[in-house]
Protein backbone atom coordinates (compact mmCIF):
# COMPACT_ATOMS: atom_id res chain seq x y z
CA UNK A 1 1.16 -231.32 76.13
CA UNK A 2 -1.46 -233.09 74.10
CA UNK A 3 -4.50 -230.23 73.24
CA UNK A 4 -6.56 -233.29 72.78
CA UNK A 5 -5.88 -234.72 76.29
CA UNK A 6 -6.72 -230.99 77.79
CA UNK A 7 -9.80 -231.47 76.81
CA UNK A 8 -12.52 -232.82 79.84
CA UNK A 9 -15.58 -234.61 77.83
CA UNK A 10 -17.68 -233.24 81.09
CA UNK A 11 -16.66 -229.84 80.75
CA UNK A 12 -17.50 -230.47 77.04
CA UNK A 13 -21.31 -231.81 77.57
CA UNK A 14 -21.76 -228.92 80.36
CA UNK A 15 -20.72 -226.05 77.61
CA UNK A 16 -23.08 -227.51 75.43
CA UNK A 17 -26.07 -227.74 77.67
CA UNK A 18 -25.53 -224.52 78.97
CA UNK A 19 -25.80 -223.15 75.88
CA UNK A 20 -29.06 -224.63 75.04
CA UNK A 21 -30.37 -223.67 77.89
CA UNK A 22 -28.95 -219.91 77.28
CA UNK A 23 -30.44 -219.84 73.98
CA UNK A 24 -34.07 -221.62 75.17
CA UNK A 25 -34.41 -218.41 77.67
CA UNK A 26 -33.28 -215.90 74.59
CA UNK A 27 -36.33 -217.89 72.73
CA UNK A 28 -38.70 -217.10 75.48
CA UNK A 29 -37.91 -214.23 76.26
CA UNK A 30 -38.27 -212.50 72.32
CA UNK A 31 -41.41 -214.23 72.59
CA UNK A 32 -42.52 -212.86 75.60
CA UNK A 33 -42.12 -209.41 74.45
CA UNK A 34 -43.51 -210.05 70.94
CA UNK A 35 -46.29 -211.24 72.81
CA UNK A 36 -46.88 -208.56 75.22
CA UNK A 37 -45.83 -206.05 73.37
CA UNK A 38 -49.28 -203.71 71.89
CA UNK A 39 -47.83 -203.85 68.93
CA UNK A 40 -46.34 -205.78 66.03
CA UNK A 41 -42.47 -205.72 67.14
CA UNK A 42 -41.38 -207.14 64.01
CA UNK A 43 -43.46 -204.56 61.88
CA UNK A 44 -42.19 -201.77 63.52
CA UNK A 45 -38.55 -202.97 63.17
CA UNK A 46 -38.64 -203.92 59.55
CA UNK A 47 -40.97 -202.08 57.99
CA UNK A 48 -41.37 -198.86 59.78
CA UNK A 49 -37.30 -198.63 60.52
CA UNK A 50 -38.31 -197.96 64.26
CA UNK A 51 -34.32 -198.19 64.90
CA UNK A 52 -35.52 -196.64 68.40
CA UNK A 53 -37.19 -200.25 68.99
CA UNK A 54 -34.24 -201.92 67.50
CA UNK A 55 -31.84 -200.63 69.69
CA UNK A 56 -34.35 -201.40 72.90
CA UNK A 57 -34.48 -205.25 71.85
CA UNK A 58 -30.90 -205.48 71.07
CA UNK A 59 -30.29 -204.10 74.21
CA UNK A 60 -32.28 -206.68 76.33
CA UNK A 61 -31.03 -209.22 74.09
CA UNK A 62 -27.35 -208.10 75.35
CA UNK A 63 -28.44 -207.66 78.86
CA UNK A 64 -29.78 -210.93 79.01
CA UNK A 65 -26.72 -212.75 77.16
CA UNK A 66 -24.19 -210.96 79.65
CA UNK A 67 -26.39 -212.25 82.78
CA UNK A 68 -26.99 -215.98 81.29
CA UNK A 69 -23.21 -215.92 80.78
CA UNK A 70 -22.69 -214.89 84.00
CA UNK A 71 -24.29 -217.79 85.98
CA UNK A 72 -22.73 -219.92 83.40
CA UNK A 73 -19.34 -218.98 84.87
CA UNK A 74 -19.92 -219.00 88.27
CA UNK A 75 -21.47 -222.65 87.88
């Protein structure tokens, strides 16, 4: 079989969207909690090696990846 003629050009544009849309909510949600956070995350991170911190907003970031790819599966 043809790989090339596998390939749907709608399943193709949906990927694509989907993923902008993914990484749009990633966007606003780092700067959600850079903005509600008391503190400068990005300070604390870098240069105070708050790996504490690090580990919390890596976490979210993971969270929120698995659930975004979630409902882009189920679509």
């Amino acid at each position: 079989m043809n790989l090339l003629a596998a390939i749907n050009p709608a399943e193709v544009v949906a990927t694509v969207v989907y993923t902008l849309i993914g990484l749009g909510m990633l966007g606003l949600c780092w700067y959600l909690i850079t903005r509600v956070a008391p503190f400068s995350v990005i300070k604390e991170i870098e240069q105070d090696q708050n790996s504490a911190l690090a580990i919390l907003v890596g976490s979210i970031f993971v969270a929120l990846s698995i659930i975004i790819g979630a409902v882009i599966l189920s679509s």
